[in-house]
C-alpha atoms as a PDB file:
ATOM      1  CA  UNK A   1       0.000   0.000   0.000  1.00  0.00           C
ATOM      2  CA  UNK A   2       0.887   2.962  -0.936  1.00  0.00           C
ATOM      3  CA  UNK A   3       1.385   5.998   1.658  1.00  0.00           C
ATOM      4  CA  UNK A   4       1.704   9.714   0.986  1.00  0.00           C
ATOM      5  CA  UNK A   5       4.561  11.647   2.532  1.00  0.00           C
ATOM      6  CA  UNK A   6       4.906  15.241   3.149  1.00  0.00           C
ATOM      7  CA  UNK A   7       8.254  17.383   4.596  1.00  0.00           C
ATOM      8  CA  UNK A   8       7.417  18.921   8.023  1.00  0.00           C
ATOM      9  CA  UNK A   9       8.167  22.472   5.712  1.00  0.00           C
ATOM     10  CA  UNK A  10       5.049  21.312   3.315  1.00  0.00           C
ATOM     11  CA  UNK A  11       3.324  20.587   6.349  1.00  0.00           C
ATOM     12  CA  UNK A  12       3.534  23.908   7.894  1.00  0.00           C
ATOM     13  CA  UNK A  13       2.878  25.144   4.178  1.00  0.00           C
ATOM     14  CA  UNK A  14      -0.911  23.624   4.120  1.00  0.00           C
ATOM     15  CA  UNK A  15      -1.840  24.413   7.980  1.00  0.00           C
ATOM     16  CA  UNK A  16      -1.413  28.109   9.083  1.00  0.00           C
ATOM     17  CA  UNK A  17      -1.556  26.672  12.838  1.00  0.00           C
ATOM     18  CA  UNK A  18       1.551  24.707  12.043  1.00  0.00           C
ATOM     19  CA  UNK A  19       4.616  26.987  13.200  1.00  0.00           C
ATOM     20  CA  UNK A  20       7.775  25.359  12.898  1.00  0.00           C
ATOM     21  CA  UNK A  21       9.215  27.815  15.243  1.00  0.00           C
ATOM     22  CA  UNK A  22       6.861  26.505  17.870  1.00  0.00           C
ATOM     23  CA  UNK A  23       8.276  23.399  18.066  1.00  0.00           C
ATOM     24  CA  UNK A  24      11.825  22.515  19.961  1.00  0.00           C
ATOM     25  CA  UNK A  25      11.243  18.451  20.988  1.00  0.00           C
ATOM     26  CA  UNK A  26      10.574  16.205  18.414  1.00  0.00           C
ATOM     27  CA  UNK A  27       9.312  12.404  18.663  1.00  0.00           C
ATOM     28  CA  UNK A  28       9.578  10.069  15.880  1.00  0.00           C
ATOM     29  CA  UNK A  29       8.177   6.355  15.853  1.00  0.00           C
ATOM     30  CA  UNK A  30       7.390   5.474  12.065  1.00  0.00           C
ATOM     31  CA  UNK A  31       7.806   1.763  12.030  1.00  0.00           C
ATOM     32  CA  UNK A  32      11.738   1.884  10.526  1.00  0.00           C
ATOM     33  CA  UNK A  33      11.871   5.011   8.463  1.00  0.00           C
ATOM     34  CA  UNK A  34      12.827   7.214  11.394  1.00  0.00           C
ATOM     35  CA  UNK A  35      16.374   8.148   9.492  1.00  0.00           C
ATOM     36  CA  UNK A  36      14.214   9.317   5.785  1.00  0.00           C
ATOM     37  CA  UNK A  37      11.821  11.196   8.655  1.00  0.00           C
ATOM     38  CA  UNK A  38      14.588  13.185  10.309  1.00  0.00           C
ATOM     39  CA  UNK A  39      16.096  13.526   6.852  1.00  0.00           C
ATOM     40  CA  UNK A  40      12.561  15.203   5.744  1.00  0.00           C
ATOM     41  CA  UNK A  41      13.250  18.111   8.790  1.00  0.00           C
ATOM     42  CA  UNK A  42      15.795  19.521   6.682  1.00  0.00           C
ATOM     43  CA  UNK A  43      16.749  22.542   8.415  1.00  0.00           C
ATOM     44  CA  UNK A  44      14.185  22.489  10.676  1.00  0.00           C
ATOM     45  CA  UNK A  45      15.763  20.110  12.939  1.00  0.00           C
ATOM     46  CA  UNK A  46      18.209  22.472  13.955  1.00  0.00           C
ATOM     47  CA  UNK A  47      15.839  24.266  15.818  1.00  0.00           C
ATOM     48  CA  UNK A  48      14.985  21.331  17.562  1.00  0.00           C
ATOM     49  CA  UNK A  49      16.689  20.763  21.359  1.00  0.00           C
ATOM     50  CA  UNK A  50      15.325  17.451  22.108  1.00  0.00           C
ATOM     51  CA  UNK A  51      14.568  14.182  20.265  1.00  0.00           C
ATOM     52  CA  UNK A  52      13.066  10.815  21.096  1.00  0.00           C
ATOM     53  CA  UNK A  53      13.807   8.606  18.616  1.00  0.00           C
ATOM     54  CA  UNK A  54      12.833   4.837  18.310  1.00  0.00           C
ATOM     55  CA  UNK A  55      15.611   2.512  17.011  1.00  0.00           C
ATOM     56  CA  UNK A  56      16.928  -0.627  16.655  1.00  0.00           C
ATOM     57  CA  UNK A  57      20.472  -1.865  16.872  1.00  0.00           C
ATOM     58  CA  UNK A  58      19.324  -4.582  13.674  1.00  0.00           C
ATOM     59  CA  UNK A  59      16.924  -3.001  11.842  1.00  0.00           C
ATOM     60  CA  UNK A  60      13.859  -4.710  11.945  1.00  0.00           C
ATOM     61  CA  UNK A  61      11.723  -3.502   8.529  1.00  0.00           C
ATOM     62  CA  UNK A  62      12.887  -3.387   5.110  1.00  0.00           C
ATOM     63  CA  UNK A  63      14.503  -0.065   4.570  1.00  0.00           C
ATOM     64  CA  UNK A  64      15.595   0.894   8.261  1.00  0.00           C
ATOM     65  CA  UNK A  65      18.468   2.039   8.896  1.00  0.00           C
ATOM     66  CA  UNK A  66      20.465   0.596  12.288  1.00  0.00           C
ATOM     67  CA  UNK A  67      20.500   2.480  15.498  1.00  0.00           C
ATOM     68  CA  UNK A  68      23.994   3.099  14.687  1.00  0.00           C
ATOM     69  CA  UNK A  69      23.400   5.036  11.793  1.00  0.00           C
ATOM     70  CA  UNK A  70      20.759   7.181  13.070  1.00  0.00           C
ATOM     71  CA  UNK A  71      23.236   8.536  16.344  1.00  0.00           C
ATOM     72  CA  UNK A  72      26.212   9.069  13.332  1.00  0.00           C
ATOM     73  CA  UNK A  73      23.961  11.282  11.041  1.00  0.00           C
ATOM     74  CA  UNK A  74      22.642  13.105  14.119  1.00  0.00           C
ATOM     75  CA  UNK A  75      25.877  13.605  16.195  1.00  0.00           C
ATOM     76  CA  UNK A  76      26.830  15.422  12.792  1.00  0.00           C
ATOM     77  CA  UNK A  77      24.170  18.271  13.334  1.00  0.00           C
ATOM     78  CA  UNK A  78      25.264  18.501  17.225  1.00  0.00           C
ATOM     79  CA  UNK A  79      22.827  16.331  18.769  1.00  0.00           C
ATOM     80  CA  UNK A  80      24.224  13.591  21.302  1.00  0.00           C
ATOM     81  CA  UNK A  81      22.288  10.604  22.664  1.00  0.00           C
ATOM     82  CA  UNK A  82      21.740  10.274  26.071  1.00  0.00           C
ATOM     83  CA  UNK A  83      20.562   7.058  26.582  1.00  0.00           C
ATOM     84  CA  UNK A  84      22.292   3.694  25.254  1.00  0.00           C
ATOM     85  CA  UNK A  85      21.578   2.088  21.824  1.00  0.00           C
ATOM     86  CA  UNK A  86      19.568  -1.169  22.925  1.00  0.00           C
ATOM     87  CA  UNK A  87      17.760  -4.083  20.664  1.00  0.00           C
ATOM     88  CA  UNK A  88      14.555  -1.944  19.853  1.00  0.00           C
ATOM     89  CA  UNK A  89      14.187   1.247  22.067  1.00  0.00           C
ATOM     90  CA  UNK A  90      13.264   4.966  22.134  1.00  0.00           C
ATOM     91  CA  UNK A  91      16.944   6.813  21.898  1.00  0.00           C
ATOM     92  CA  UNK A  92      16.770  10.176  23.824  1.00  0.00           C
ATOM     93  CA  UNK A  93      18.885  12.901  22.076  1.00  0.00           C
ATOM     94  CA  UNK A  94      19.522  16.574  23.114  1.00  0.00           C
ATOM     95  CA  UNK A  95      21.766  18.979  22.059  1.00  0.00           C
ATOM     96  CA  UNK A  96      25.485  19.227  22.342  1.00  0.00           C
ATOM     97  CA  UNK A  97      25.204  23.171  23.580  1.00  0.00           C
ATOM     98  CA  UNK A  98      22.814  21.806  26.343  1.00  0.00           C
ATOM     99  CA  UNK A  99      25.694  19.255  27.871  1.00  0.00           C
ATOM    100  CA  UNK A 100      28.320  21.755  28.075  1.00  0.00           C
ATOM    101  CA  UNK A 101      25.792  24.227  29.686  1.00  0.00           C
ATOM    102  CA  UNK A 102      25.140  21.466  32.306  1.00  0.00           C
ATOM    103  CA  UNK A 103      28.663  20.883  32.883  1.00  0.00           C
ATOM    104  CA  UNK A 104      29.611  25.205  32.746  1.00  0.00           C
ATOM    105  CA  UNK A 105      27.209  25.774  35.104  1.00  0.00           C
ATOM    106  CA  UNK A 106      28.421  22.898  37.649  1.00  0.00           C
END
């Protein structure tokens, strides 16, 4: 079956109560295409602080890409998981900015 995907940009595009700027966690659980998903943010994901992200270490459906891959691309745009890559699990990522805060601040 067949299912239509938009960018969270079009998104916002169509729906005037849709402002990206509004947004600064984002959780994504779409059955293995969680790496195309993040992908779709484009540069809206930098204004993002927090992520929940579900993974697996083996991906699971056809088309997913491993836990592994998903912490790579993201440590890349500065986020940093806090929480351990596991079988199949939500992966809790925040920004790099916000862990050297924590640790400036004491």
């Amino acid at each position: 079956q067949e299912v239509s995907l938009l960018t969270f940009k079009a998104l916002a595009a169509r729906h005037d109560a849709i402002v990206p700027e509004d947004y600064n966690c984002l959780v994504v659980d779409v059955q293995g295409m969680e790496l195309q998903v993040l992908k779709g943010f484009g540069p809206h994901l930098d204004g993002m602080d927090c992520l929940n992200i579900e993974c697996s270490e083996t991906p699971v459906y056809e088309g997913e890409a491993p836990a592994y891959d998903i912490v790579v691309w993201l440590a890349a745009r500065g986020f940093y998981n806090i929480t351990p890559i596991q079988a199949h699990n939500d992966i809790l990522f925040v920004k790099r900015r916000y862990l050297i805060e924590e640790v400036l601040s004491g």
